[in-house]
PDB file of N, CA and C in Angstrom:
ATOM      1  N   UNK A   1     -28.000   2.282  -4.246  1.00  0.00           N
ATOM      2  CA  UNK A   1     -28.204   3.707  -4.296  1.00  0.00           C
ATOM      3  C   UNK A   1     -29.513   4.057  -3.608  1.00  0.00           C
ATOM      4  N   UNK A   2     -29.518   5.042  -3.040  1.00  0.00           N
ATOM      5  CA  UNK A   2     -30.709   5.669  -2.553  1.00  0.00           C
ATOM      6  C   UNK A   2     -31.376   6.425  -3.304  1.00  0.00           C
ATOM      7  N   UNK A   3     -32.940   6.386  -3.516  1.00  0.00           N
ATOM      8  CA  UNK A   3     -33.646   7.408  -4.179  1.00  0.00           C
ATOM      9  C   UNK A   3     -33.159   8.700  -4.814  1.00  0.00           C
ATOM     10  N   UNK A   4     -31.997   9.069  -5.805  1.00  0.00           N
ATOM     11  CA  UNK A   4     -32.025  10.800  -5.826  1.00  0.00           C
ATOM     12  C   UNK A   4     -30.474  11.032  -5.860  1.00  0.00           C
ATOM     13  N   UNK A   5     -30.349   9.649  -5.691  1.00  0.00           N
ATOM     14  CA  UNK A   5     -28.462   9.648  -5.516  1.00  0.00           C
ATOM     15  C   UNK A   5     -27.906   9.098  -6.627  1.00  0.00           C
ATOM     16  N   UNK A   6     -26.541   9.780  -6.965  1.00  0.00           N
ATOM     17  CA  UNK A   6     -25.989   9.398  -7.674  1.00  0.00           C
ATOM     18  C   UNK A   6     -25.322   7.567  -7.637  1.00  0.00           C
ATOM     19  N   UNK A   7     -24.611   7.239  -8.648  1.00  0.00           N
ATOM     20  CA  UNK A   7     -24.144   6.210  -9.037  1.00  0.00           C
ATOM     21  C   UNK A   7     -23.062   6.987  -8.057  1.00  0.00           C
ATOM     22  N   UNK A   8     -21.800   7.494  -7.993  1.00  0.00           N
ATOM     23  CA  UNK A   8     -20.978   7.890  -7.596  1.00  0.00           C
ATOM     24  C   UNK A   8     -21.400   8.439  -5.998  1.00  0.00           C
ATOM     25  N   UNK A   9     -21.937   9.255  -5.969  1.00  0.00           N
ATOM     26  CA  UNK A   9     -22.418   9.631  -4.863  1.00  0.00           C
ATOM     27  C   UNK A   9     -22.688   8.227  -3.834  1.00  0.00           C
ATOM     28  N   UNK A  10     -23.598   7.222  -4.419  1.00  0.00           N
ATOM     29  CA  UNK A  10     -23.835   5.919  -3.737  1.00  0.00           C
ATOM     30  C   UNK A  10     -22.775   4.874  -3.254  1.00  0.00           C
ATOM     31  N   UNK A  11     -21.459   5.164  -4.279  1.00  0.00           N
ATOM     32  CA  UNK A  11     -20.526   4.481  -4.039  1.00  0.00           C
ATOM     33  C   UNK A  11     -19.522   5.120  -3.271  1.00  0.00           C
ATOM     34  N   UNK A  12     -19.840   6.360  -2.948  1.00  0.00           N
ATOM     35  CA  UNK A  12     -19.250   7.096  -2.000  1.00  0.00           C
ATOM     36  C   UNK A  12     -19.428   6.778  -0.258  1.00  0.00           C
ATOM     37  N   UNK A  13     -20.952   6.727  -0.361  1.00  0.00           N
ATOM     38  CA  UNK A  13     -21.546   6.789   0.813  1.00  0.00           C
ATOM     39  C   UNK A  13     -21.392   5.544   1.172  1.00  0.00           C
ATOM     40  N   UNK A  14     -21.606   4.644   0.372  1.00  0.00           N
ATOM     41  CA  UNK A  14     -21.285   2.698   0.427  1.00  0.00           C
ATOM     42  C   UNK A  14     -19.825   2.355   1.159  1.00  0.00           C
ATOM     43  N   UNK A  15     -18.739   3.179   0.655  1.00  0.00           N
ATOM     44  CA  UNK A  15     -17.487   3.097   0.912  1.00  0.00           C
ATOM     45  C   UNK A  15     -17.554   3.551   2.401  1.00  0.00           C
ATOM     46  N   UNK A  16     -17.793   4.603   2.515  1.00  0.00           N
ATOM     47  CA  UNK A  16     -17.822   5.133   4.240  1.00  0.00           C
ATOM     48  C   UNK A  16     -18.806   4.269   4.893  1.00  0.00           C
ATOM     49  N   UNK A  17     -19.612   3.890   4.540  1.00  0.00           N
ATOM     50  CA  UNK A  17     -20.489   3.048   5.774  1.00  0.00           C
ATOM     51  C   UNK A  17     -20.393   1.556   5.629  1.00  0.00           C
ATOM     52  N   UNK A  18     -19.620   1.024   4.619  1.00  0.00           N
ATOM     53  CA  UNK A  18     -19.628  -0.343   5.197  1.00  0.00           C
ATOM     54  C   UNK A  18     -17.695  -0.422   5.209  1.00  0.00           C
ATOM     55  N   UNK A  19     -16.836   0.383   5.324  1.00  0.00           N
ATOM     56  CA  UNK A  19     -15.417   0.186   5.628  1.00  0.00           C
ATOM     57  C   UNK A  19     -14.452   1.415   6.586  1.00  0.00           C
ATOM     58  N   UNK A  20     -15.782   2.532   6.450  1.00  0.00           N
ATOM     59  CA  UNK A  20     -14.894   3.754   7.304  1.00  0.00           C
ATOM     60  C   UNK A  20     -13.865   4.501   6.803  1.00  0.00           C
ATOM     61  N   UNK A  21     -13.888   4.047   5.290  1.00  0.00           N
ATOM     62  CA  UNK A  21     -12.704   4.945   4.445  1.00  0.00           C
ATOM     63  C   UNK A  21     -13.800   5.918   3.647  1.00  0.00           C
ATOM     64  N   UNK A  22     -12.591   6.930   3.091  1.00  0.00           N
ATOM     65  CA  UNK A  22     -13.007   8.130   1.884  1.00  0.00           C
ATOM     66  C   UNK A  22     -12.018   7.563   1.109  1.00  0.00           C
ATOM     67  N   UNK A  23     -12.395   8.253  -0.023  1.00  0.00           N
ATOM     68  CA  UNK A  23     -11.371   8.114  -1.314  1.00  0.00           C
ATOM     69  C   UNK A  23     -11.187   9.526  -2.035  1.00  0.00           C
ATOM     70  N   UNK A  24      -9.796   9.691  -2.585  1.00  0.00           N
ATOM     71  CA  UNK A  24     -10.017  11.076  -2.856  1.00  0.00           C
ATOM     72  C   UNK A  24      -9.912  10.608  -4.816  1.00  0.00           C
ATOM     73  N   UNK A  25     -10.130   9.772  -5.284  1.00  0.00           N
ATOM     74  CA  UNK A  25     -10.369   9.168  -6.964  1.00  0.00           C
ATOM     75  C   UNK A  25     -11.414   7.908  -6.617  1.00  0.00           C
ATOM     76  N   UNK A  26     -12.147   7.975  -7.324  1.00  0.00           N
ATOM     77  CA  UNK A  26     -12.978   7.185  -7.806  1.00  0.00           C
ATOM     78  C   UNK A  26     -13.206   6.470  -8.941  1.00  0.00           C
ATOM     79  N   UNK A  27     -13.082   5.435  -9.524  1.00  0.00           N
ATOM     80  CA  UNK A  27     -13.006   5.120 -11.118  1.00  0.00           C
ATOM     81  C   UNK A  27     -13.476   3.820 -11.019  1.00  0.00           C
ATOM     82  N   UNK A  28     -14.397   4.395 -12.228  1.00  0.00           N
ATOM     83  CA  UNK A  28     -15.803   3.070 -12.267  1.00  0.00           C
ATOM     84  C   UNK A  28     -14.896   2.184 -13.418  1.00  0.00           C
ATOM     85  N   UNK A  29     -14.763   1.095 -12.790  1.00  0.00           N
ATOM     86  CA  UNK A  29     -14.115   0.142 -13.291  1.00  0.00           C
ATOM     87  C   UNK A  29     -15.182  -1.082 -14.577  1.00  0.00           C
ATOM     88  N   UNK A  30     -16.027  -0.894 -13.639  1.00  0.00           N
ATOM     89  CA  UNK A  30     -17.135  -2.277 -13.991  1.00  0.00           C
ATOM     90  C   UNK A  30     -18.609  -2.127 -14.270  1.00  0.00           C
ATOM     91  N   UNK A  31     -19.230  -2.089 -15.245  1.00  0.00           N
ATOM     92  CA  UNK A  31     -20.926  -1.575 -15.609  1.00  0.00           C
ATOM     93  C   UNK A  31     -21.599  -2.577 -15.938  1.00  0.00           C
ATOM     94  N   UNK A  32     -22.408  -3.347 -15.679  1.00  0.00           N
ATOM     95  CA  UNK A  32     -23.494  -4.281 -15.805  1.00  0.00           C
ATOM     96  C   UNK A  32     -24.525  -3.931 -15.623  1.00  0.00           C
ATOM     97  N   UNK A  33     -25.433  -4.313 -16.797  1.00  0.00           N
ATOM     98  CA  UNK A  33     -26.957  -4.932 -16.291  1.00  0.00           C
ATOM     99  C   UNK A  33     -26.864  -6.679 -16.120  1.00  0.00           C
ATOM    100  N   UNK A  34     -26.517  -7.448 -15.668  1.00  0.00           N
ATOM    101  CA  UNK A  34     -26.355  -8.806 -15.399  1.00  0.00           C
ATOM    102  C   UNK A  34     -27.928  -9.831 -15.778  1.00  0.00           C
ATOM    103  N   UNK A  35     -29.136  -9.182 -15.803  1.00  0.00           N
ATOM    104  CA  UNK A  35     -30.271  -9.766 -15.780  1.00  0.00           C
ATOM    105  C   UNK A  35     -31.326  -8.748 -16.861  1.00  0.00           C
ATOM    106  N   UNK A  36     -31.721  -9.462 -17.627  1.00  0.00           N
ATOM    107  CA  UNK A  36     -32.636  -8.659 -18.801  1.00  0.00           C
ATOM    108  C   UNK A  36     -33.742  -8.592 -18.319  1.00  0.00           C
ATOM    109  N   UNK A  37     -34.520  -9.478 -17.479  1.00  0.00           N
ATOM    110  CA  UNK A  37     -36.023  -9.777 -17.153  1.00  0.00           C
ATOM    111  C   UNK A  37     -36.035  -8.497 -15.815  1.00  0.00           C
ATOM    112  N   UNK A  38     -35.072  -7.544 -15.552  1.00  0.00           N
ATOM    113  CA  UNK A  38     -35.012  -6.971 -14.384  1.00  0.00           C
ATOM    114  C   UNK A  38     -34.394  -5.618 -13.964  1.00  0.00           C
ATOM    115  N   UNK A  39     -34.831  -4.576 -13.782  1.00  0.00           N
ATOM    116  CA  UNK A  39     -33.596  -3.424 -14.105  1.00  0.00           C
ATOM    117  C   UNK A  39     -32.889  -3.545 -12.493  1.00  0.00           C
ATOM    118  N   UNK A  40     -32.020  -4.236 -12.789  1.00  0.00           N
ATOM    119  CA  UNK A  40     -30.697  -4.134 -11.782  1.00  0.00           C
ATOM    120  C   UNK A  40     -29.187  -4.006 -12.112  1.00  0.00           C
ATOM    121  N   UNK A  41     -28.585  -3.080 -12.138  1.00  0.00           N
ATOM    122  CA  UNK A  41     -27.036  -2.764 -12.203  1.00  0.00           C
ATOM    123  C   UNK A  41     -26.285  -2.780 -11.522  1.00  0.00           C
ATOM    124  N   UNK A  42     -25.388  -3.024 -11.906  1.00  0.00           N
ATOM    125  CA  UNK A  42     -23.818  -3.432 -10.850  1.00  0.00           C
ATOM    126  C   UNK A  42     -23.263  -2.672 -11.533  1.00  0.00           C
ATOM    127  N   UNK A  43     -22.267  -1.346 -10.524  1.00  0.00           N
ATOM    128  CA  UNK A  43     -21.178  -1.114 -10.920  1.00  0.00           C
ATOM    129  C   UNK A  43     -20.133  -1.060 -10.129  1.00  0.00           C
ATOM    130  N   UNK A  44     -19.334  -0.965 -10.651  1.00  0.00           N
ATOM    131  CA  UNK A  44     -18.128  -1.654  -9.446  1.00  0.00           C
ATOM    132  C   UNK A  44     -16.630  -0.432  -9.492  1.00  0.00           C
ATOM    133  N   UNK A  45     -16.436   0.051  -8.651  1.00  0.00           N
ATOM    134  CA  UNK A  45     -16.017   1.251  -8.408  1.00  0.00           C
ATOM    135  C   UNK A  45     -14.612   0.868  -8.065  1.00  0.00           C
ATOM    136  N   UNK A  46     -13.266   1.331  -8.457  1.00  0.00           N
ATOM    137  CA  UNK A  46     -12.012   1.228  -7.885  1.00  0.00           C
ATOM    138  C   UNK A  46     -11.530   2.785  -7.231  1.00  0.00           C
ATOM    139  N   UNK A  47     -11.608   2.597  -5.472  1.00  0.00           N
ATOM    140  CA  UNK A  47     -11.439   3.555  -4.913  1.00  0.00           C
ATOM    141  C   UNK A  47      -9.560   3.759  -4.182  1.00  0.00           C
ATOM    142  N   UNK A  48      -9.017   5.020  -4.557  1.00  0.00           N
ATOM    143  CA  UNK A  48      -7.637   5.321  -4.743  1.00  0.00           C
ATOM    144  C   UNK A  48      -7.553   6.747  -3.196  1.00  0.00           C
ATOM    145  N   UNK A  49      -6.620   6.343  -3.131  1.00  0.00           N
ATOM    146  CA  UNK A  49      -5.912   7.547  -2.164  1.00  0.00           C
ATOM    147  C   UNK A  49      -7.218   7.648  -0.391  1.00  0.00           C
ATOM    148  N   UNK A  50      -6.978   6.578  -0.142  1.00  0.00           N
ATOM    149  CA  UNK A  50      -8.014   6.231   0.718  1.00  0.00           C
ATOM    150  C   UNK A  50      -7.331   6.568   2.296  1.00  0.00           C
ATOM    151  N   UNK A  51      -8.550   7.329   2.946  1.00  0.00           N
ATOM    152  CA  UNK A  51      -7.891   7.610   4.295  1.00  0.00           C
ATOM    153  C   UNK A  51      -8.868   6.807   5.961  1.00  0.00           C
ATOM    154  N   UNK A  52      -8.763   7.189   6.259  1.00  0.00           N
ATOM    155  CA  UNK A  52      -9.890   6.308   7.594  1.00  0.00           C
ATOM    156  C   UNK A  52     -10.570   7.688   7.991  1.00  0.00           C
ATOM    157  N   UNK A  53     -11.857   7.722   8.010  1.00  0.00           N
ATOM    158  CA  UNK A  53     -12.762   8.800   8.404  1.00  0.00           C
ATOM    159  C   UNK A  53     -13.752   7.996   9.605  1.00  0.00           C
ATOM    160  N   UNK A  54     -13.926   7.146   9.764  1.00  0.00           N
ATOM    161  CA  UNK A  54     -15.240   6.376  10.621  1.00  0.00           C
ATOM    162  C   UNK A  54     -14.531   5.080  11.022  1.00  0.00           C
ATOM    163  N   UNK A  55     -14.193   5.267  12.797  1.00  0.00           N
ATOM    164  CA  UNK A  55     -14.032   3.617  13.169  1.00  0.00           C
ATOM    165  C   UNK A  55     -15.051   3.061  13.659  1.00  0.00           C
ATOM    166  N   UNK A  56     -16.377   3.440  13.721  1.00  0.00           N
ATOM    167  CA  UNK A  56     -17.406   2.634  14.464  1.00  0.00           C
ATOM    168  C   UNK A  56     -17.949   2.526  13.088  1.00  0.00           C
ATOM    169  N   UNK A  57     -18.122   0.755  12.329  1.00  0.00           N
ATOM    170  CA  UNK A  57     -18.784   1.069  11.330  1.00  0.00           C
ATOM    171  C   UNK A  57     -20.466   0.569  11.744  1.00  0.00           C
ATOM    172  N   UNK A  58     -21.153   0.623  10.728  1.00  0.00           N
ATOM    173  CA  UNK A  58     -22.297   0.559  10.856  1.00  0.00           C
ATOM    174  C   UNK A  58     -23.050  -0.947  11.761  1.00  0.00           C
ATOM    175  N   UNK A  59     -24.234  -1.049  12.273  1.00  0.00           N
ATOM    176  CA  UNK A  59     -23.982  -2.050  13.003  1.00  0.00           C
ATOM    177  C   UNK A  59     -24.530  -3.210  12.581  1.00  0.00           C
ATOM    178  N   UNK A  60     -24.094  -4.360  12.646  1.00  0.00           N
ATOM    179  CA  UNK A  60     -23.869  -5.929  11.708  1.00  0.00           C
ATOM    180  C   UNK A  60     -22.962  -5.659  10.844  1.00  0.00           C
ATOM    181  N   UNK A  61     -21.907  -4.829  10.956  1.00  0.00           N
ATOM    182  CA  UNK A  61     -20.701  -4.990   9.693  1.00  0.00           C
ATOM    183  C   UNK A  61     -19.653  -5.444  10.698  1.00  0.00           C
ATOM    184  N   UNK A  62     -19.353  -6.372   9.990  1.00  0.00           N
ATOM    185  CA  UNK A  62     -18.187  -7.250  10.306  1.00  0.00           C
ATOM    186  C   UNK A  62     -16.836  -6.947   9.411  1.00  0.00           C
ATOM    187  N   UNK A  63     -16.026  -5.854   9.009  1.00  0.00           N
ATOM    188  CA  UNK A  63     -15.070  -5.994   7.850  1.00  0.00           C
ATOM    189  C   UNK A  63     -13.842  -5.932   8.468  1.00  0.00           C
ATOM    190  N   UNK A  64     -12.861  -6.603   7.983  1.00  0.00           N
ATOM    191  CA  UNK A  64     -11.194  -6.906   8.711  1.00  0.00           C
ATOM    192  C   UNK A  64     -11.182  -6.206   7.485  1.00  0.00           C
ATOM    193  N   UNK A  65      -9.627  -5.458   7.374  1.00  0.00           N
ATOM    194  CA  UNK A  65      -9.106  -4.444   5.988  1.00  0.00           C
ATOM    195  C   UNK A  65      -8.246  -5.570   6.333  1.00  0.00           C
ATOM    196  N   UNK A  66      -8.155  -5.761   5.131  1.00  0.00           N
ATOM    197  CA  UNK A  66      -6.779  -6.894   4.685  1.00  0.00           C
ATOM    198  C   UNK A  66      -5.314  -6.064   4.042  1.00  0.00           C
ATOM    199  N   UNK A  67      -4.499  -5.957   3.906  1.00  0.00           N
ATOM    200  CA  UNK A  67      -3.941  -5.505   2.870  1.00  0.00           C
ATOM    201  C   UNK A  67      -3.215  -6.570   2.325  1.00  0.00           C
ATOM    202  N   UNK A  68      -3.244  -6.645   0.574  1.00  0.00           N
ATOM    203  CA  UNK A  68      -3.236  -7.836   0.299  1.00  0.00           C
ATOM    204  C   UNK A  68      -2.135  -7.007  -0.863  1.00  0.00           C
ATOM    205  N   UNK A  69      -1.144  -7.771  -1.695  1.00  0.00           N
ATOM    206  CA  UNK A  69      -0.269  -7.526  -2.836  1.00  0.00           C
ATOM    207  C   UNK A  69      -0.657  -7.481  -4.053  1.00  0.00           C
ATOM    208  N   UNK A  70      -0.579  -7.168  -5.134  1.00  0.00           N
ATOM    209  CA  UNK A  70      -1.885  -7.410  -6.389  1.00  0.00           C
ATOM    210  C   UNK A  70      -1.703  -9.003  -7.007  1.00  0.00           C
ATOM    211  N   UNK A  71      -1.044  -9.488  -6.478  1.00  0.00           N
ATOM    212  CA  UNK A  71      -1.034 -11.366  -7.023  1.00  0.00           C
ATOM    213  C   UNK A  71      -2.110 -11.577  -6.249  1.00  0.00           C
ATOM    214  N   UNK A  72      -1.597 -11.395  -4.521  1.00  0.00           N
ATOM    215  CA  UNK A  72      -3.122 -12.314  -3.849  1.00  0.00           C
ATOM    216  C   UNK A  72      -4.148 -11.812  -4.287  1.00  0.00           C
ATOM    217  N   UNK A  73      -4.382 -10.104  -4.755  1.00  0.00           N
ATOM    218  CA  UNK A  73      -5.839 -10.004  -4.925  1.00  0.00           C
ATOM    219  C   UNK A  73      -6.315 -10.583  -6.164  1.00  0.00           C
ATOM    220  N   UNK A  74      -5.078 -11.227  -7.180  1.00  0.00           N
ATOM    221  CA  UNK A  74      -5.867 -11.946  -8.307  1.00  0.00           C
ATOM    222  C   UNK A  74      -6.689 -13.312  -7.686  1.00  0.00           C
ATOM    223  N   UNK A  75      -4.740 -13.724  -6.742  1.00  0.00           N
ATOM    224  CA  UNK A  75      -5.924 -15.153  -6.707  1.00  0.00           C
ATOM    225  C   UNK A  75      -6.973 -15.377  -5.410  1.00  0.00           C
ATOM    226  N   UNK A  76      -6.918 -14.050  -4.877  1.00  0.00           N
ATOM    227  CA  UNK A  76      -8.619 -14.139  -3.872  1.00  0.00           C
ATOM    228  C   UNK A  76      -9.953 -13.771  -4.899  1.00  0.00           C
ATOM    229  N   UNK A  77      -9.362 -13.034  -6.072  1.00  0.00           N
ATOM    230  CA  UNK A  77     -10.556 -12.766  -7.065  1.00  0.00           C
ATOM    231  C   UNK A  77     -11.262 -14.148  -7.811  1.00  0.00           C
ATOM    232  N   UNK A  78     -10.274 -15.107  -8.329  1.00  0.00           N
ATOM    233  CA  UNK A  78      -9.944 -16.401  -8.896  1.00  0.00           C
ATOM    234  C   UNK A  78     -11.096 -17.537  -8.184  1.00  0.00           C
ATOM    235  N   UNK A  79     -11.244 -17.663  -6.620  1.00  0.00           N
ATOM    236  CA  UNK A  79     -11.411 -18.323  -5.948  1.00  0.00           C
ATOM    237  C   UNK A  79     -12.889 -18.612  -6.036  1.00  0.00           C
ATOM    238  N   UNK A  80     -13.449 -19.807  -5.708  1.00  0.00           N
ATOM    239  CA  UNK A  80     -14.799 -19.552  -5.795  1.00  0.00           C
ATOM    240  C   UNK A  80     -15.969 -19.150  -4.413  1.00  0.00           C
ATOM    241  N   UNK A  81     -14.848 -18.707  -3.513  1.00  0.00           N
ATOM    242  CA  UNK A  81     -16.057 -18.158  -3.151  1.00  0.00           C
ATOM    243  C   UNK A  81     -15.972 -16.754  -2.974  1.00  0.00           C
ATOM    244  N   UNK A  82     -15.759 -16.138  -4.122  1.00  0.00           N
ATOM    245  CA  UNK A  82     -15.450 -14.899  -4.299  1.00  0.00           C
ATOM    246  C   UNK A  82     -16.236 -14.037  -4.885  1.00  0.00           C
ATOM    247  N   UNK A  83     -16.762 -13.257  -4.223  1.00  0.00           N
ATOM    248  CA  UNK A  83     -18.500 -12.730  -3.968  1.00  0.00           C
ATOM    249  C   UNK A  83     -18.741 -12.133  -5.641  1.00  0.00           C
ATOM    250  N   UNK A  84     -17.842 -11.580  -5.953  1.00  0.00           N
ATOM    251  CA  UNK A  84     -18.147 -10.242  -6.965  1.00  0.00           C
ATOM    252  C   UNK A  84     -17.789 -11.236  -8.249  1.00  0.00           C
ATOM    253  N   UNK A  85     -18.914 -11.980  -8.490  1.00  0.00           N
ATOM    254  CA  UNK A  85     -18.699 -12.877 -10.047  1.00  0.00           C
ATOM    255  C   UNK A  85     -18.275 -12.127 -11.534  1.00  0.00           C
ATOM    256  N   UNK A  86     -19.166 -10.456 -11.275  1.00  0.00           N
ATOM    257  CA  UNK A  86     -18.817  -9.682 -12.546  1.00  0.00           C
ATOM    258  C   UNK A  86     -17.379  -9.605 -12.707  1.00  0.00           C
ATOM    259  N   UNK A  87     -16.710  -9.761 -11.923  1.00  0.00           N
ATOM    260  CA  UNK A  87     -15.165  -9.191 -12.114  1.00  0.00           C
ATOM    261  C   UNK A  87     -14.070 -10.541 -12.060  1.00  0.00           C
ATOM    262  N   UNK A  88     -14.416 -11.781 -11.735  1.00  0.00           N
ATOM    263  CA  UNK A  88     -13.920 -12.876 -11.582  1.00  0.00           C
ATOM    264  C   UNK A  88     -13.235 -13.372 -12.582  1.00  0.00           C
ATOM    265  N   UNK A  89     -13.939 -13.088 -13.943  1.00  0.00           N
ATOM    266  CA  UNK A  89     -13.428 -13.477 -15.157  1.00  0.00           C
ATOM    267  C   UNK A  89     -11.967 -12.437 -15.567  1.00  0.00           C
ATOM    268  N   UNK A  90     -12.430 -11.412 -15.168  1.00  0.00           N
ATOM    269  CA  UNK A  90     -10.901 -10.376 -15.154  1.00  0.00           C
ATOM    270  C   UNK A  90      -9.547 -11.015 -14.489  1.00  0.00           C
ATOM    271  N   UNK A  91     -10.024 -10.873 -13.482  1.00  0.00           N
ATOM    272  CA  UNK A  91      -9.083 -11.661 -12.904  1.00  0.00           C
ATOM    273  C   UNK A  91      -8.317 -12.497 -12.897  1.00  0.00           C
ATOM    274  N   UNK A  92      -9.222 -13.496 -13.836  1.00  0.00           N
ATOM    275  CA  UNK A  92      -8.373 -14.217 -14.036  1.00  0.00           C
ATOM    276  C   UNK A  92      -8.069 -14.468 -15.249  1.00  0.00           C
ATOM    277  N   UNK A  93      -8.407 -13.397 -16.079  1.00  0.00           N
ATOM    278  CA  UNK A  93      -7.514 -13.268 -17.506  1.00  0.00           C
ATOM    279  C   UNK A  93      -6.403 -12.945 -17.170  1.00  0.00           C
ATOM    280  N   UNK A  94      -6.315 -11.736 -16.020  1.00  0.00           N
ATOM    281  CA  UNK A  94      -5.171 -11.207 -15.311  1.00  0.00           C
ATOM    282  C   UNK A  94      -3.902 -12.381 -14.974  1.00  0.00           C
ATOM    283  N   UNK A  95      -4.613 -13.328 -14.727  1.00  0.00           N
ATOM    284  CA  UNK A  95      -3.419 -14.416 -14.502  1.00  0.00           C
ATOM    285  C   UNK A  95      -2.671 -14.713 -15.106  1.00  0.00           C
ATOM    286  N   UNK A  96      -3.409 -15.187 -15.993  1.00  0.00           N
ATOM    287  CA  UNK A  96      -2.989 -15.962 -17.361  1.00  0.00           C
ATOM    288  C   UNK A  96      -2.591 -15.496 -18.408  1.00  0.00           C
ATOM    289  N   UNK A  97      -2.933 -13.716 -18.907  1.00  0.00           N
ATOM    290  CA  UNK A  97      -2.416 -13.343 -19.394  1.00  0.00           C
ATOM    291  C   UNK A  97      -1.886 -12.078 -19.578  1.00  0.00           C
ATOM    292  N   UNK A  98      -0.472 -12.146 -19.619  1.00  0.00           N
ATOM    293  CA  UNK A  98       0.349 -10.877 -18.876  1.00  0.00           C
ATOM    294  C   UNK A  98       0.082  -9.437 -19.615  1.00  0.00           C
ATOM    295  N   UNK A  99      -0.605  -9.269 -20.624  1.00  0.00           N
ATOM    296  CA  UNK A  99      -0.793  -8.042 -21.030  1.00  0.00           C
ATOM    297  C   UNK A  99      -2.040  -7.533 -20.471  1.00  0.00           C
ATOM    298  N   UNK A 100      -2.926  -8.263 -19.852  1.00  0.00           N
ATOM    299  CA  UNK A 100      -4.082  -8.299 -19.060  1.00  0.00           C
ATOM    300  C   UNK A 100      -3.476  -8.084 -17.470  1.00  0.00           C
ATOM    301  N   UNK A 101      -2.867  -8.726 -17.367  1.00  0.00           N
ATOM    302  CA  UNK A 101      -2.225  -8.331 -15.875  1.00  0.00           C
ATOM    303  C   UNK A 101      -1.910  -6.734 -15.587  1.00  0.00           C
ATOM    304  N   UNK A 102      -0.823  -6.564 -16.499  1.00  0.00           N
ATOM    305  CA  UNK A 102      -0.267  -4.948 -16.901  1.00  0.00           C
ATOM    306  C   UNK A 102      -1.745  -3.865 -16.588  1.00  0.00           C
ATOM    307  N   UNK A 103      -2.474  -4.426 -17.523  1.00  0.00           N
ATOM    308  CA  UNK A 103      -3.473  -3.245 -17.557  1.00  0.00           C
ATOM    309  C   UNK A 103      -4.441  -3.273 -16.321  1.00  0.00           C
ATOM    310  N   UNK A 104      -4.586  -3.979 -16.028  1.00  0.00           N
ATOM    311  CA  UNK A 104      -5.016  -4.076 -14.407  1.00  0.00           C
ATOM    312  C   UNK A 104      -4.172  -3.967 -13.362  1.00  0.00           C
ATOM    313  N   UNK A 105      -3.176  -4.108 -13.572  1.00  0.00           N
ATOM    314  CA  UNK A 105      -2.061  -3.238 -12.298  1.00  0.00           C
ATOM    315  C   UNK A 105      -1.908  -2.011 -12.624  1.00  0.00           C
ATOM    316  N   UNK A 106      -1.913  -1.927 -13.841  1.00  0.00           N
ATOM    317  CA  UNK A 106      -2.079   0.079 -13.959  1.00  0.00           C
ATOM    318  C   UNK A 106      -3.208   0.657 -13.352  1.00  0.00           C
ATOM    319  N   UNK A 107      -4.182  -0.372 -13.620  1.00  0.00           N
ATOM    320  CA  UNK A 107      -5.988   0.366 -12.787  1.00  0.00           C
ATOM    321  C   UNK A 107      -5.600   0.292 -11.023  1.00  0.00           C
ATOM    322  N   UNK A 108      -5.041  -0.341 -10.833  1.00  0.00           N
ATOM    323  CA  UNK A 108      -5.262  -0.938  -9.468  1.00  0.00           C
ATOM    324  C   UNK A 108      -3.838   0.177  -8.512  1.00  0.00           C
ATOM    325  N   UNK A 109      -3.169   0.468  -9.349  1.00  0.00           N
ATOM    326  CA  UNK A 109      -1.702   1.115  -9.353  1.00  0.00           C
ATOM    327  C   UNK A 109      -2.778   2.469  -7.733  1.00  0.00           C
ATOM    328  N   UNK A 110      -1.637   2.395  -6.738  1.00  0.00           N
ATOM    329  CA  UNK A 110      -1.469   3.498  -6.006  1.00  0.00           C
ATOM    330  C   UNK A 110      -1.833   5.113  -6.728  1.00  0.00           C
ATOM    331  N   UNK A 111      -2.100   5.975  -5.850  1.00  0.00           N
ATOM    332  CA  UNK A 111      -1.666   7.376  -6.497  1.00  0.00           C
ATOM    333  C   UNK A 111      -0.588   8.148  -6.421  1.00  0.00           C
TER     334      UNK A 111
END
């Protein structure tokens, strides 16, 4: 986030400059403080109804859009070198257990 900006607002502006999409829903999926000795937060945003606004993205961004099925995105979540550790453990409750799956395909569900 930038100085003055929202949590939302930041994950707005984050979304357009490192992928070139908007979203017209936003839903904060994920809230951490991960470290006590430190004020740093993670939150982790699930963005819905997404359109392409920006093809030149910012410069040193490298991003391929994948489109992936919600199995692979469990087991690219699963994997270890899978950046976003806060959410890893979801994931792979998601696997393993199907009432956990459900409720994360409802989050993850289209609009």
């Amino acid at each position: 986030m930038e100085e003055g900006e929202s949590i939302l607002d930041g994950a707005k502006r984050e979304l357009l400059e490192e992928s070139g999409y908007e979203a017209r829903e936003f839903i904060l999926w994920e809230s951490q403080q991960p470290l006590s000795k430190i004020e740093w937060s993670v939150y982790i945003f699930i963005a819905k109804g997404l359109t392409i606004k920006k093809d030149n993205l910012d410069a040193g961004e490298k991003i391929e859009h994948l489109p992936v099925t919600f199995d692979e995105l469990i087991e690219i979540g699963i994997q270890d070198n899978f950046y976003e550790k806060e959410v890893a453990i979801q994931f792979m409750q998601a696997k393993y257990d199907p009432q956990k799956k459900a409720q994360l395909q409802e989050l993850f569900k289209s609009l």
